[in-house]
N, C-alpha and C. Protein backbone atom coordinates (compact mmCIF):
# COMPACT_ATOMS: atom_id res chain seq x y z
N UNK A 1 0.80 -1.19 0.00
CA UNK A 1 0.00 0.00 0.00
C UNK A 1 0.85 1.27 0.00
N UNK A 2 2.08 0.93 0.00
CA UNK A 2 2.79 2.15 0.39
C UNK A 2 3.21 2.62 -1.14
N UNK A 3 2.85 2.29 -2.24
CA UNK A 3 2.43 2.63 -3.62
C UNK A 3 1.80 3.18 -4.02
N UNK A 4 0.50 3.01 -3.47
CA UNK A 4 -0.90 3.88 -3.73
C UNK A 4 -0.81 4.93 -2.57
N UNK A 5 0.05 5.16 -1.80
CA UNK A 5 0.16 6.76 -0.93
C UNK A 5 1.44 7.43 -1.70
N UNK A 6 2.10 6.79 -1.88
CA UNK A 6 3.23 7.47 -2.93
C UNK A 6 2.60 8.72 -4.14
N UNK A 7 1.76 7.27 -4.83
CA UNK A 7 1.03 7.58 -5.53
C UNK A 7 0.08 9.23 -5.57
N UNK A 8 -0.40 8.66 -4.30
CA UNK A 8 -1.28 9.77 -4.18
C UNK A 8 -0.95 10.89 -3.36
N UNK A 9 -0.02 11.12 -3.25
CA UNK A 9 0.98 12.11 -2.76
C UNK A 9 1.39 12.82 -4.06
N UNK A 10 2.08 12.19 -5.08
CA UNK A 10 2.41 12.71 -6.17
C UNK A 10 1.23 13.80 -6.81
N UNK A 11 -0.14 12.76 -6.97
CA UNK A 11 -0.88 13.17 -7.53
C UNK A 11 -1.70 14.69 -6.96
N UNK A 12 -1.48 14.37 -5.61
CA UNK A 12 -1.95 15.40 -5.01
C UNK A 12 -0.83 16.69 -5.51
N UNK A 13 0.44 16.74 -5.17
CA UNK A 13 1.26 17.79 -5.95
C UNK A 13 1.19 18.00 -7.12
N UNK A 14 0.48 17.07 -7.98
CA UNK A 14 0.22 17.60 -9.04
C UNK A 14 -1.09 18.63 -8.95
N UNK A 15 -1.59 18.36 -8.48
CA UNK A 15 -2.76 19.41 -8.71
C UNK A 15 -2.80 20.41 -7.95
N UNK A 16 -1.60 20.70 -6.64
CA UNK A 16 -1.46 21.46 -6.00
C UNK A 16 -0.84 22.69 -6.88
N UNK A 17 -0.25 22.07 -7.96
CA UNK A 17 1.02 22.89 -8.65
C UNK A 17 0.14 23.54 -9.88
N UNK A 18 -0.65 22.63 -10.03
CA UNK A 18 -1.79 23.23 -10.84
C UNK A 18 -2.71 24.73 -10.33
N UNK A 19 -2.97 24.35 -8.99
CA UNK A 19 -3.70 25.75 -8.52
C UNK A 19 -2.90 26.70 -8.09
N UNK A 20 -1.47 26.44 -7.69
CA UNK A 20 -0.91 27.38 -7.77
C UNK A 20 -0.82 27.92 -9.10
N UNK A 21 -0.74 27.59 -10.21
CA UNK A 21 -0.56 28.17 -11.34
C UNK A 21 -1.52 29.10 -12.05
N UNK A 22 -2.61 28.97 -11.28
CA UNK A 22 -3.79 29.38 -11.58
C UNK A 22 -3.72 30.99 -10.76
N UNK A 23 -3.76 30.74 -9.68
CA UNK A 23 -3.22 32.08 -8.78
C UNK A 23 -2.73 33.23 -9.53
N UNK A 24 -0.74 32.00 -10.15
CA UNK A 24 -0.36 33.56 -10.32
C UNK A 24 -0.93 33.94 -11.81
N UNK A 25 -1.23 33.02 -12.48
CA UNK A 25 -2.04 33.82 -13.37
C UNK A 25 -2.59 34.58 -13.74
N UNK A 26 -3.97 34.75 -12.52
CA UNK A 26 -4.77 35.27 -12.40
C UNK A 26 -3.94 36.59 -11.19
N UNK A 27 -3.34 36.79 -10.73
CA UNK A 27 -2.44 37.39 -10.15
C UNK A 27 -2.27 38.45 -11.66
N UNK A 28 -1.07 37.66 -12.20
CA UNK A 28 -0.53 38.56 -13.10
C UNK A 28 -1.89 39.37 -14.08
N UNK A 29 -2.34 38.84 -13.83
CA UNK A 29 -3.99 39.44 -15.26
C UNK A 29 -4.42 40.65 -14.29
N UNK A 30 -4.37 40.75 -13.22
CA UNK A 30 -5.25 41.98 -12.43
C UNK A 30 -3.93 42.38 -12.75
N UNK A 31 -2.93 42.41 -12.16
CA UNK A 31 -1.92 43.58 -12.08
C UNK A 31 -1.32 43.76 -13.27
N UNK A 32 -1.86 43.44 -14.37
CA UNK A 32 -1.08 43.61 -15.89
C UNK A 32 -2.59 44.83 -16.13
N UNK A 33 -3.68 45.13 -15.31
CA UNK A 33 -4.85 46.10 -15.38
C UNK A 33 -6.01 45.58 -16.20
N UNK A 34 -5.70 44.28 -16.56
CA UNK A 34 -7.21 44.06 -16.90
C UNK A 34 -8.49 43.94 -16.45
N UNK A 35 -9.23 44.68 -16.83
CA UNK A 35 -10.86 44.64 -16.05
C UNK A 35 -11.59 44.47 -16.98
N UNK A 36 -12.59 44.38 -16.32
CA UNK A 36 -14.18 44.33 -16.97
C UNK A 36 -14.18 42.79 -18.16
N UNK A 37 -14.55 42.97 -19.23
CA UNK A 37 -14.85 41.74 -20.35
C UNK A 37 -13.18 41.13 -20.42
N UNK A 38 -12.29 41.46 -20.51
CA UNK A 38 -10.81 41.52 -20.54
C UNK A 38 -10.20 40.27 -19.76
N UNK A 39 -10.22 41.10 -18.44
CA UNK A 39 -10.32 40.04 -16.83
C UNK A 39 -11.13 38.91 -17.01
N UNK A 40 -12.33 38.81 -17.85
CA UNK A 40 -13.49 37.63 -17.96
C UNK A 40 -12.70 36.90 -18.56
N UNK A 41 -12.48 37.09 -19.71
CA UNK A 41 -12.24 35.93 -20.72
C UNK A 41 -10.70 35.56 -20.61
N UNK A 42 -9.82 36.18 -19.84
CA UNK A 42 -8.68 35.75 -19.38
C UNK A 42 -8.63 34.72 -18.21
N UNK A 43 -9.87 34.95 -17.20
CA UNK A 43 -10.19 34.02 -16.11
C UNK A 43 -10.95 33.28 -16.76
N UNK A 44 -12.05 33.09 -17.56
CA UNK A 44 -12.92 31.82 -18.13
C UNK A 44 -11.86 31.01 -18.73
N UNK A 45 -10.32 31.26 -19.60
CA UNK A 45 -9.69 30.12 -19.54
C UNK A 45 -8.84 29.40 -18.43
N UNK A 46 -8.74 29.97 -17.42
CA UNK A 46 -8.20 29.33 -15.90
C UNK A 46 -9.26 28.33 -15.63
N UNK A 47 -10.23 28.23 -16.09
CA UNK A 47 -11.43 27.52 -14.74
C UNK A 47 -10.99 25.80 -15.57
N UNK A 48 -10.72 25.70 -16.43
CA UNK A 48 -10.52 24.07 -16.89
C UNK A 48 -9.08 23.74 -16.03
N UNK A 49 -8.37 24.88 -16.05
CA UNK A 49 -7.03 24.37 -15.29
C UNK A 49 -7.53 23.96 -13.79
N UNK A 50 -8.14 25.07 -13.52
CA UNK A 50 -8.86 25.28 -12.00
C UNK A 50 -9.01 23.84 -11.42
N UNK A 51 -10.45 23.51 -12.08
CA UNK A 51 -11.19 22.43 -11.82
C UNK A 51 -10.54 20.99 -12.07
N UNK A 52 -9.71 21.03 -13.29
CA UNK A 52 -8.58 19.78 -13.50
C UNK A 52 -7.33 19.75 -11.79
N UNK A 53 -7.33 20.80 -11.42
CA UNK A 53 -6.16 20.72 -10.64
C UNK A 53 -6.97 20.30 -8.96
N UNK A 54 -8.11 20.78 -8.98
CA UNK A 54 -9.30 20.25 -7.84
C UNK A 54 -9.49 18.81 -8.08
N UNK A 55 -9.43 18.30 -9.29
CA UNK A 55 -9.91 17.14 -9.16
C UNK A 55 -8.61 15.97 -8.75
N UNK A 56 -7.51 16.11 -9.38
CA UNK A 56 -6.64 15.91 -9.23
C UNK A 56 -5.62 15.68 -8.02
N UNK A 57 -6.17 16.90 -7.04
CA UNK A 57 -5.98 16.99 -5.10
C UNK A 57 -7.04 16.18 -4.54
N UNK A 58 -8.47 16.07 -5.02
CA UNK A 58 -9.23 15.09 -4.77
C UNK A 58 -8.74 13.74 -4.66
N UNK A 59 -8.76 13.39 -5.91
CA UNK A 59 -8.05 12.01 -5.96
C UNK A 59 -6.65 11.40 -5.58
N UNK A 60 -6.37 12.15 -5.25
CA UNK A 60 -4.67 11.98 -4.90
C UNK A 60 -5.17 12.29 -3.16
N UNK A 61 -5.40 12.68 -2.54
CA UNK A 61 -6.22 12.55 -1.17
C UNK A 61 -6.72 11.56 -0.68
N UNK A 62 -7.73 11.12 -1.85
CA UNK A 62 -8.32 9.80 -1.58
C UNK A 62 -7.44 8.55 -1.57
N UNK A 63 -6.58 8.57 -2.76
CA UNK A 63 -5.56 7.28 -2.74
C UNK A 63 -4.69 7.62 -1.32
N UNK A 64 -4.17 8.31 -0.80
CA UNK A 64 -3.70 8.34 -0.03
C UNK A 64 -4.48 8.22 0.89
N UNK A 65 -5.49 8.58 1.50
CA UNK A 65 -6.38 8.27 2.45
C UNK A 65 -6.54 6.27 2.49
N UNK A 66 -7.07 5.93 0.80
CA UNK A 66 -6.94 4.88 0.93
C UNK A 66 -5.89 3.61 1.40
N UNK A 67 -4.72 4.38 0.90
CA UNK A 67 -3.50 3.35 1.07
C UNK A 67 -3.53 3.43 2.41
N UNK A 68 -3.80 4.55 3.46
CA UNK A 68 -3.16 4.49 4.94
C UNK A 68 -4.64 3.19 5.17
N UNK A 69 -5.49 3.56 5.28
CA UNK A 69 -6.67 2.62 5.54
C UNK A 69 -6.20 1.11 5.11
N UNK A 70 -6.27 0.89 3.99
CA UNK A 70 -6.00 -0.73 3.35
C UNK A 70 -4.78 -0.69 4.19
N UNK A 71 -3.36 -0.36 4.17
CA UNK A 71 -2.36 -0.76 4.94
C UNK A 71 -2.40 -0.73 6.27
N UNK A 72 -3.32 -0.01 6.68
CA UNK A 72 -3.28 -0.33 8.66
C UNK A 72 -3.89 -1.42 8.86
């Protein structure tokens, strides 16, 4: 079991690294002055990264949750 927490350790940094990326993104887009329709459609393409990188800490949580469970 100590595969599937590996595992899901990894996976979880993966999607951690994902929402950080999203941040400074969206970071850099306000302070580069975009507003209004601008700011929209620069943040409407973050939300697939967004939600890929949520799902991704999800599941990588769970395998790790799982492996400690199945291995105790």
């Amino acid at each position: 079991m100590d595969i599937m927490i590996i595992a899901g350790v990894v996976v979880t940094l993966i999607g951690l690294a994902g929402l950080v990326y999203c941040m400074v993104k969206a970071y850099k887009a306000k302070k580069a002055g975009l507003v209004g329709d601008d700011l929209t459609a620069h943040l409407k393409k973050l939300v697939v990264v967004n939600l890929l990188s949520f799902l991704f800490s999800a599941i990588g949580l769970m395998l790790v949750v799982f492996g400690i469970i199945l291995g105790g």
